[in-house]
C-alpha atoms as a PDB file:
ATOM      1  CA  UNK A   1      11.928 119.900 109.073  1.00  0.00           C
ATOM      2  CA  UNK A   2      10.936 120.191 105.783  1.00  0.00           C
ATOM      3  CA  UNK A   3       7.855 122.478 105.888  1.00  0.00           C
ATOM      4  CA  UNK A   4       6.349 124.039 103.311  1.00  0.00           C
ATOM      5  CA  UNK A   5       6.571 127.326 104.238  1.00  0.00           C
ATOM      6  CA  UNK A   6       9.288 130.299 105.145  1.00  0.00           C
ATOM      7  CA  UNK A   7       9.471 132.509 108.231  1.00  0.00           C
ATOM      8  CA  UNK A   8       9.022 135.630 105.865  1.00  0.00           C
ATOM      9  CA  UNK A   9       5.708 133.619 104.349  1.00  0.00           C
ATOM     10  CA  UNK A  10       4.410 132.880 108.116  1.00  0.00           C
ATOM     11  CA  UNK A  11       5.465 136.700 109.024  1.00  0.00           C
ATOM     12  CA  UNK A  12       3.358 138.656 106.086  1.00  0.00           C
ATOM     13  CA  UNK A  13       0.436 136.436 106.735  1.00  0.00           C
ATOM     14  CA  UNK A  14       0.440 137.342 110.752  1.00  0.00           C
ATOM     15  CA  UNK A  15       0.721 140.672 109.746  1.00  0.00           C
ATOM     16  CA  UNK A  16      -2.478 140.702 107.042  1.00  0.00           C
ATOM     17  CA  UNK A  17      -4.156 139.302 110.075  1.00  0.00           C
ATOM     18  CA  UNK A  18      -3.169 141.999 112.165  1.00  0.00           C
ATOM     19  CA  UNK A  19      -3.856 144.336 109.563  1.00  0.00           C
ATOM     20  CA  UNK A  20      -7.567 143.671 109.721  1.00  0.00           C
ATOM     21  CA  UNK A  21      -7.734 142.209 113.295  1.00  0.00           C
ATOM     22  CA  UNK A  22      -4.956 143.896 115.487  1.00  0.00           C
ATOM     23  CA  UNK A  23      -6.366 142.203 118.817  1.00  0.00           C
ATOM     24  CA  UNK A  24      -6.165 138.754 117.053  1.00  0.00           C
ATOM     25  CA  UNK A  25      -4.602 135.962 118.817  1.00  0.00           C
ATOM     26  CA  UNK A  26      -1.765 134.162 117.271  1.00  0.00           C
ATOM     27  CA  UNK A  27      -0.468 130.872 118.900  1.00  0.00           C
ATOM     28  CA  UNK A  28       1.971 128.370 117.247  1.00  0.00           C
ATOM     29  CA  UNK A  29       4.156 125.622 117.790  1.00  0.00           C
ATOM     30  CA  UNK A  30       7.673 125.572 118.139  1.00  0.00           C
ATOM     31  CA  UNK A  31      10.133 122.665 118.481  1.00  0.00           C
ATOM     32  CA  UNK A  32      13.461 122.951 119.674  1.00  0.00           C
ATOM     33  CA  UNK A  33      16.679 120.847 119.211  1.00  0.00           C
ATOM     34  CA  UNK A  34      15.585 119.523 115.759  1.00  0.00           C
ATOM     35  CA  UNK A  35      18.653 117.119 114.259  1.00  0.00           C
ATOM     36  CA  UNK A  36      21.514 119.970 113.121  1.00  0.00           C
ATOM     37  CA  UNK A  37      19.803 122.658 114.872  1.00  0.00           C
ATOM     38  CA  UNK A  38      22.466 125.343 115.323  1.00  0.00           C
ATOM     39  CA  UNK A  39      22.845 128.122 117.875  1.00  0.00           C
ATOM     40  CA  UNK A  40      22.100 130.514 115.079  1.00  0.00           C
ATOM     41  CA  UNK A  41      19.012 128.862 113.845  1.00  0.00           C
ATOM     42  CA  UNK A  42      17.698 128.683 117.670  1.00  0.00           C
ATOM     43  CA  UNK A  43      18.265 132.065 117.984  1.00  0.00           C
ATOM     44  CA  UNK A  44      16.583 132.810 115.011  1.00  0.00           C
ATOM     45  CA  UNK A  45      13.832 131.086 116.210  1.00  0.00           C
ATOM     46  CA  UNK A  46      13.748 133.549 119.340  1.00  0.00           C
ATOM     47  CA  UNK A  47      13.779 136.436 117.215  1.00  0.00           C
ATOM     48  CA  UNK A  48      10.554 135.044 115.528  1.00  0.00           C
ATOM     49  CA  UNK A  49       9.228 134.789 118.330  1.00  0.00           C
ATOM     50  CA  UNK A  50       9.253 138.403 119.820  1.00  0.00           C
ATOM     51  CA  UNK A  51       8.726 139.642 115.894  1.00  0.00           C
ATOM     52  CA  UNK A  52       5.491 137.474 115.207  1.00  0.00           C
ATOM     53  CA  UNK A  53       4.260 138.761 119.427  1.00  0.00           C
ATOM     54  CA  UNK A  54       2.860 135.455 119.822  1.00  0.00           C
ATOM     55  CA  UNK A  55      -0.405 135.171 122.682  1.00  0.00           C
ATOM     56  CA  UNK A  56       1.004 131.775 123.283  1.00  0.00           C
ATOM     57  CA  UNK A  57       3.223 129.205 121.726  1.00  0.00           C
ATOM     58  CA  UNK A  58       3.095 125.475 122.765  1.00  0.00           C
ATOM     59  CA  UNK A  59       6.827 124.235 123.280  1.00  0.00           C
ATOM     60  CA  UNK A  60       8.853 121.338 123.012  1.00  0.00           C
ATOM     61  CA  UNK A  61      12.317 119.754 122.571  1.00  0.00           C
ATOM     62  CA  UNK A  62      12.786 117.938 119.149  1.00  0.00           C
ATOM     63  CA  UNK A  63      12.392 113.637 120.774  1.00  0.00           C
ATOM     64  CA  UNK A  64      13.450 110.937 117.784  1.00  0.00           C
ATOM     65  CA  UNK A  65      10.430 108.754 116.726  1.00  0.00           C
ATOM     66  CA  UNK A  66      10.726 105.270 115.237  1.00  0.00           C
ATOM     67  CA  UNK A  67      10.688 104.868 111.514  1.00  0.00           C
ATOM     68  CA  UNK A  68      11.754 108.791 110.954  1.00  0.00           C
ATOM     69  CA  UNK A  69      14.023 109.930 108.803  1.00  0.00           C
ATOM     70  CA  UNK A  70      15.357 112.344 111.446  1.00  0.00           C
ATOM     71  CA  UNK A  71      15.830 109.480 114.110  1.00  0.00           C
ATOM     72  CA  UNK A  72      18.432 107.966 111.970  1.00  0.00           C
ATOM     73  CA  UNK A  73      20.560 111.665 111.496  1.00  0.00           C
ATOM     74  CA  UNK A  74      24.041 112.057 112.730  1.00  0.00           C
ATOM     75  CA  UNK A  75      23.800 115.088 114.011  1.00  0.00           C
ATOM     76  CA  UNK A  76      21.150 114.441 117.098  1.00  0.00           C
ATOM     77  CA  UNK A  77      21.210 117.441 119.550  1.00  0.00           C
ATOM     78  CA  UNK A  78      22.393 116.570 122.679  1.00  0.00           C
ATOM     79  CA  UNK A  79      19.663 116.551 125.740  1.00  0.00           C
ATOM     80  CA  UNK A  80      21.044 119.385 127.636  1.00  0.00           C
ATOM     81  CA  UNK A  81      21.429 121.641 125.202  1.00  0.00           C
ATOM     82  CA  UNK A  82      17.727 121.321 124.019  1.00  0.00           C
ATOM     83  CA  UNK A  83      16.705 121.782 127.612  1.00  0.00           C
ATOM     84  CA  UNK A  84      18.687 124.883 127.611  1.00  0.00           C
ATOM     85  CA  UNK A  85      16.866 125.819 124.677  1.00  0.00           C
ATOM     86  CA  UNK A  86      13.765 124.981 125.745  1.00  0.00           C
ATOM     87  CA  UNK A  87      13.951 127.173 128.644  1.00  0.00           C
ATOM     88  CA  UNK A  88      15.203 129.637 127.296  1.00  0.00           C
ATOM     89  CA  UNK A  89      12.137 129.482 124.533  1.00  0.00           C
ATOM     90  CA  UNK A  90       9.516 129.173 127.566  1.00  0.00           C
ATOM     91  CA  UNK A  91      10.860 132.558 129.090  1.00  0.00           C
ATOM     92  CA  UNK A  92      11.106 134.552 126.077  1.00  0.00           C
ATOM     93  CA  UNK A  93       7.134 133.299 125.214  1.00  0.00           C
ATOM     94  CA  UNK A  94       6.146 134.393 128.512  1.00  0.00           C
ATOM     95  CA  UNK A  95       7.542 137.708 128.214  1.00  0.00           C
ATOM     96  CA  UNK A  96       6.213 138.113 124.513  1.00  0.00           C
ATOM     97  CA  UNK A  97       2.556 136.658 126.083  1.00  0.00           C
ATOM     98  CA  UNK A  98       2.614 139.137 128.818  1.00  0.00           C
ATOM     99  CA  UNK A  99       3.422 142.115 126.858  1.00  0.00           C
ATOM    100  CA  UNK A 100       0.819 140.799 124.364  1.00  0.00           C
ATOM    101  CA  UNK A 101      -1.833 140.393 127.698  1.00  0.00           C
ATOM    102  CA  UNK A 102      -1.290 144.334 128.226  1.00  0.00           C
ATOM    103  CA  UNK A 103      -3.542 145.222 125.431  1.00  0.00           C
ATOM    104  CA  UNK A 104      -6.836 143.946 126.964  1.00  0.00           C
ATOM    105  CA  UNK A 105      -5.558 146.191 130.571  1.00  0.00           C
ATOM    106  CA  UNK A 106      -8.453 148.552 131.617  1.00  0.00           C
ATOM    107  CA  UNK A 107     -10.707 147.504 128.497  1.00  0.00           C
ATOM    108  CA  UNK A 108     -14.347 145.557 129.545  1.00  0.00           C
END
């Protein structure tokens, strides 16, 4: 999608954050099904996921948009397999945001 950053550069800056504020909350967004999107790279994506402990991540699957380059790409993912995706995205957050909930437990 052509961002300007890495998942490495994203990880070591969560983790200065953490460093100094370990009961920060982290959110994000994450889209799914992007044109060429492989199993691997969604997978990859996953692993992020439960490595970066998000507190929530706002979700959706990749939808072409007039006048984008990626509209016009070849290799569109199909609908069902970004609303597999998707899913499976939305239950590994939940987990990740309920294990990261655990932390306030029994604190005022």
């Amino acid at each position: 999608m052509a961002r300007g950053y890495t998942a490495a550069r994203y990880t070591s800056i969560i983790s200065n954050i953490r460093r100094y504020m370990p009961d920060a909350s982290i959110s994000g967004d994450v889209i799914v099904g992007f044109p060429g999107e492989t199993e691997e790279q969604y997978l990859a994506t996953e692993r992020l996921v439960r490595q970066i402990g998000f507190d929530r991540v706002n979700t959706a699957a990749y939808s072409p948009r007039p006048n984008t380059p990626a509209a016009d790409w070849e290799q569109q993912v199909a609908d069902l397999i970004k609303a597999d995706r998707l899913n499976r995205l939305n239950a590994v957050v939940m987990e990740v945001a309920t294990e990261r909930a655990q932390r306030f437990m029994g604190r005022t």
